[in-house]
Protein backbone atom coordinates (compact mmCIF):
# COMPACT_ATOMS: atom_id res chain seq x y z
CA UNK A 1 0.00 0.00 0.00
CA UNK A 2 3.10 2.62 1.02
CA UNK A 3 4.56 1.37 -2.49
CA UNK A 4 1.26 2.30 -4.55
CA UNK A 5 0.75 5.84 -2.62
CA UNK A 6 4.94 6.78 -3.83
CA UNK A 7 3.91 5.13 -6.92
CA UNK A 8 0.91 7.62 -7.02
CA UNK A 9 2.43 10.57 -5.77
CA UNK A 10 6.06 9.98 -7.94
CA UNK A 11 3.28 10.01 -10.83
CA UNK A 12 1.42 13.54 -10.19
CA UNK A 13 4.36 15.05 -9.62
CA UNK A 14 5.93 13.96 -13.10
CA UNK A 15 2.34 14.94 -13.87
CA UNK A 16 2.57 18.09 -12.20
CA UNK A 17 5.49 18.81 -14.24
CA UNK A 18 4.00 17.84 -17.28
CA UNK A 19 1.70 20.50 -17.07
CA UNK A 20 3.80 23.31 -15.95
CA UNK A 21 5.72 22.70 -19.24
CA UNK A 22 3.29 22.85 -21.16
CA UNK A 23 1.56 26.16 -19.68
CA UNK A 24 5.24 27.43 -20.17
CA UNK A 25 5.57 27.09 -23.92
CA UNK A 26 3.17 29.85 -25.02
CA UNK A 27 3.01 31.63 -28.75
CA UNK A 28 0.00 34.29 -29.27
CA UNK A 29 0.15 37.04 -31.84
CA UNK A 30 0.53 40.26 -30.35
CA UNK A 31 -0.20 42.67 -33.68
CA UNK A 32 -0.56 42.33 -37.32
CA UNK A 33 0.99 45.62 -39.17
CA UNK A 34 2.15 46.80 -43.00
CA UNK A 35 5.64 48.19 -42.19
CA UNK A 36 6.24 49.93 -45.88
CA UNK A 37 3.95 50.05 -48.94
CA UNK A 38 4.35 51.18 -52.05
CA UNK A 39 2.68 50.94 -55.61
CA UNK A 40 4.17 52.51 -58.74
CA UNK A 41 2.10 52.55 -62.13
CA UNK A 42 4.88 54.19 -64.15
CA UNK A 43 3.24 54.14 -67.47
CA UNK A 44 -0.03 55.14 -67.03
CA UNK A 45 -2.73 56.56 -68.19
CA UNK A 46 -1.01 54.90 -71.73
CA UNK A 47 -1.08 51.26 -70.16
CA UNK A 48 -5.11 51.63 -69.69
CA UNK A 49 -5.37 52.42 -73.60
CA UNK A 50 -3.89 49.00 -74.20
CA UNK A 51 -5.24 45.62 -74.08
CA UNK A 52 -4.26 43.92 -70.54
CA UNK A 53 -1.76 41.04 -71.16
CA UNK A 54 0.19 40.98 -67.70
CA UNK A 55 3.24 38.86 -67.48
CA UNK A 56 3.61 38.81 -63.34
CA UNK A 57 7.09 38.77 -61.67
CA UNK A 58 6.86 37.99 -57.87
CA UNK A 59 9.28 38.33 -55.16
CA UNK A 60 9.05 36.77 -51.64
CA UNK A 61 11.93 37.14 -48.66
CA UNK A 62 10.90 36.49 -45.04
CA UNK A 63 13.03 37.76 -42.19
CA UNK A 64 12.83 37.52 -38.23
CA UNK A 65 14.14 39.70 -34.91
CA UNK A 66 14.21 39.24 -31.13
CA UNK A 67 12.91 42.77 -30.61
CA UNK A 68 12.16 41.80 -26.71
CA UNK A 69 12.58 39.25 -23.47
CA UNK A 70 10.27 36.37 -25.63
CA UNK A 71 8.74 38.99 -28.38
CA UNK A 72 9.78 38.75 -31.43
CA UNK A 73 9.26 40.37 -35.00
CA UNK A 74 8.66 38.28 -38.46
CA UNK A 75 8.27 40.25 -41.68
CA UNK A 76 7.25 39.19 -44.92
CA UNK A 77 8.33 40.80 -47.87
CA UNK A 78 6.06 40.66 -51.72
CA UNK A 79 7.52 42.50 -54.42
CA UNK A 80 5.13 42.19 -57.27
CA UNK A 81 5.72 43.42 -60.52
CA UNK A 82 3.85 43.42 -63.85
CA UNK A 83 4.76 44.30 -67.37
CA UNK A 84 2.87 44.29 -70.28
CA UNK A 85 4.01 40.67 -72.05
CA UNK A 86 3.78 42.23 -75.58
CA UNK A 87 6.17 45.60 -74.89
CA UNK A 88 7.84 44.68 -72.05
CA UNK A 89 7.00 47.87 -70.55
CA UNK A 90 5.99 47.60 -66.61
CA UNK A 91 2.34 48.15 -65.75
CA UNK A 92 2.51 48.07 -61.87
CA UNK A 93 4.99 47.67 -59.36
CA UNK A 94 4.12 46.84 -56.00
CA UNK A 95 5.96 46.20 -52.69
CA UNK A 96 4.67 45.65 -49.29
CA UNK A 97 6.30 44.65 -46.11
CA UNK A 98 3.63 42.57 -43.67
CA UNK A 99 5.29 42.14 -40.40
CA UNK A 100 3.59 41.01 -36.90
CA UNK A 101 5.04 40.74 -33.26
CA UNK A 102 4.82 37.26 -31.88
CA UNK A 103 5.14 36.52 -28.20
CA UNK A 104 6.90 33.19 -27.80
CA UNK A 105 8.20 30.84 -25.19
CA UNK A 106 9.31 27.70 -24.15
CA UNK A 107 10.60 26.76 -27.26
CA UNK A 108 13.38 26.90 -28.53
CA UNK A 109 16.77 26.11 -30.85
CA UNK A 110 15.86 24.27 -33.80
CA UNK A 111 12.04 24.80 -33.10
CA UNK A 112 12.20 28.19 -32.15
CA UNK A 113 13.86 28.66 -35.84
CA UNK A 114 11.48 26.64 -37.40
CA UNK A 115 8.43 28.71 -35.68
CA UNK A 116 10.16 31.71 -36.69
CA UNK A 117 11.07 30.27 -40.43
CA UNK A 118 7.67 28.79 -41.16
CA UNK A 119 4.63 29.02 -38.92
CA UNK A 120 4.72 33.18 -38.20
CA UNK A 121 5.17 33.92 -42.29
CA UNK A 122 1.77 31.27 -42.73
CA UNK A 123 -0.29 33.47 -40.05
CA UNK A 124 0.87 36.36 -41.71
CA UNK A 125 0.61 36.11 -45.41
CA UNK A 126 -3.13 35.84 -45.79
CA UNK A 127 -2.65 39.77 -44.65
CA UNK A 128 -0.30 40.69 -46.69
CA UNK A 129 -1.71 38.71 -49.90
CA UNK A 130 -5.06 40.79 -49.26
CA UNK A 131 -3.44 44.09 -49.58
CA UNK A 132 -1.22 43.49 -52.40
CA UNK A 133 -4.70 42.56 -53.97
CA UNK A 134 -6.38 45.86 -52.22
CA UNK A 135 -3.34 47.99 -53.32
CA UNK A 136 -3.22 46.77 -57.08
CA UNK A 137 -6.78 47.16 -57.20
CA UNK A 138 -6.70 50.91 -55.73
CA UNK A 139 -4.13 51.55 -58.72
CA UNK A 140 -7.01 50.66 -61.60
CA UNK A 141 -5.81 47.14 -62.48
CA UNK A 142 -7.60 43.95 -62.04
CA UNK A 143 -7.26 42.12 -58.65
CA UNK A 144 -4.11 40.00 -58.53
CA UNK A 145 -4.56 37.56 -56.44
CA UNK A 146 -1.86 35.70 -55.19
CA UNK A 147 -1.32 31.79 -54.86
CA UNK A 148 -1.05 30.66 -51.67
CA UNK A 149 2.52 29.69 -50.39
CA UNK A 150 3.63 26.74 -48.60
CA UNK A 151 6.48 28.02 -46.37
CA UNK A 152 7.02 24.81 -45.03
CA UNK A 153 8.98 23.99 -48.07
CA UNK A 154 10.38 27.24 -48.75
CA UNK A 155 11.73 26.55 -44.62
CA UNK A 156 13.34 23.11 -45.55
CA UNK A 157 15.12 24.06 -48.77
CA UNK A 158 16.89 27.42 -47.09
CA UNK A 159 18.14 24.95 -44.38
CA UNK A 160 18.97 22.23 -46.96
CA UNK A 161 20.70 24.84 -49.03
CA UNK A 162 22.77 26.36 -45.28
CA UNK A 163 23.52 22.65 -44.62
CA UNK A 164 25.03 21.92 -48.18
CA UNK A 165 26.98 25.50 -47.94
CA UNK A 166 28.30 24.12 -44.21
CA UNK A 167 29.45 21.17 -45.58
CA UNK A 168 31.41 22.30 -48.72
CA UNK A 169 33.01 24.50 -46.35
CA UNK A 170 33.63 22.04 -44.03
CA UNK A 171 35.40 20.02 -47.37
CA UNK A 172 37.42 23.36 -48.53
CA UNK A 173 38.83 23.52 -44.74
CA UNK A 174 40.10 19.81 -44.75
CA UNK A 175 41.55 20.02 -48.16
C-alpha cells in the first residue's frame, strides 16, 4: 500500500510537471501591421489604352528579430511586378512589407527557428496577400490575387541549401 501511494504521488508530480511545461511554452500574436507600402504605375494613363496582357514577376523574402525578453518580430516581404508581355513595358509595381510581433516561449533552438522560419510567415501572409490585392486594385488594375505559399517547403530548402553551404566549407577547410 506505502509502495502504490509513492507510486501515485512519484506520478502527479511527473504529472505536475508535465503541465507546468506545457503552460510554459506559449506563442500568441501580439499585432498584425504593414511596415512599408508602395505601388508605382509608371506608365499610365497609356497602359489603360492598351489591351491587358500581364506577365507577373513575384518576389518573396521572409526575415525575423528578437525585438524583446520572448517577443519577437517576423516580416514578410512581396515584391510584385507586372509588365505588359507584348512591350515589355511595366504596368505596376508593387511592394509591401507585412510584419507582426509574436510573443513566444518555451521553445526553442531548432524549433524556435522553425516557428520563426515557417509558422509566423503562414499566419501572416493571408494579410499581406489581401493588400497586395487591395493595393493593385486601388491603382485601376484587375485584382491580382496571389497563390497561396507553402512556407514549409520554402523553410526546408533554405536549411537544406545552409547545410550543403556548411558542408562544402567544411570540405574546402580539410583540403
Amino acid at each position: 500500500m506505502a509502495e502504490e501511494n509513492s507510486q501515485n504521488a512519484a506520478g502527479g508530480n511527473q504529472a505536475a510537471a508535465d503541465t507546468q511545461n506545457r503552460q510554459q511554452l506559449q506563442f500568441a500574436v501580439q499585432r498584425i501591421y504593414v511596415k512599408d507600402i508602395s505601388f508605382e504605375a509608371p506608365n499610365s494613363p497609356a497602359v489603360f489604352q492598351q489591351p491587358f496582357k500581364p506577365k507577373v514577376s513575384l518576389d518573396l523574402n521572409t526575415s525575423n528579430s528578437k525585438v524583446g525578453e520572448d517577443l519577437y518580430e517576423v516580416t514578410i516581404k512581396v515584391t510584385a511586378q507586372v509588365r505588359h508581355s507584348e512591350e515589355g513595358t511595366t504596368s505596376f509595381l508593387a511592394e509591401i512589407e507585412q510584419a507582426g510581433l509574436f510573443r513566444i516561449s518555451g521553445i526553442e533552438g531548432a524549433q524556435l527557428d522553425h516557428t520563426l522560419g515557417a509558422f509566423c510567415p503562414n499566419v501572416l501572409f493571408p494579410y499581406a496577400r489581401e493588400c497586395v490585392d487591395n493595393l493593385v486594385n486601388r491603382g485601376g488594375f484587375p485584382p491580382l490575387m496571389l497563390a497561396p505559399v507553402n512556407f514549409e517547403a520554402i523553410y526546408a530548402q533554405k536549411k537544406k541549401r545552409e547545410a550543403e553551404r556548411a558542408q562544402q566549407q567544411g570540405e574546402q577547410t580539410t583540403q
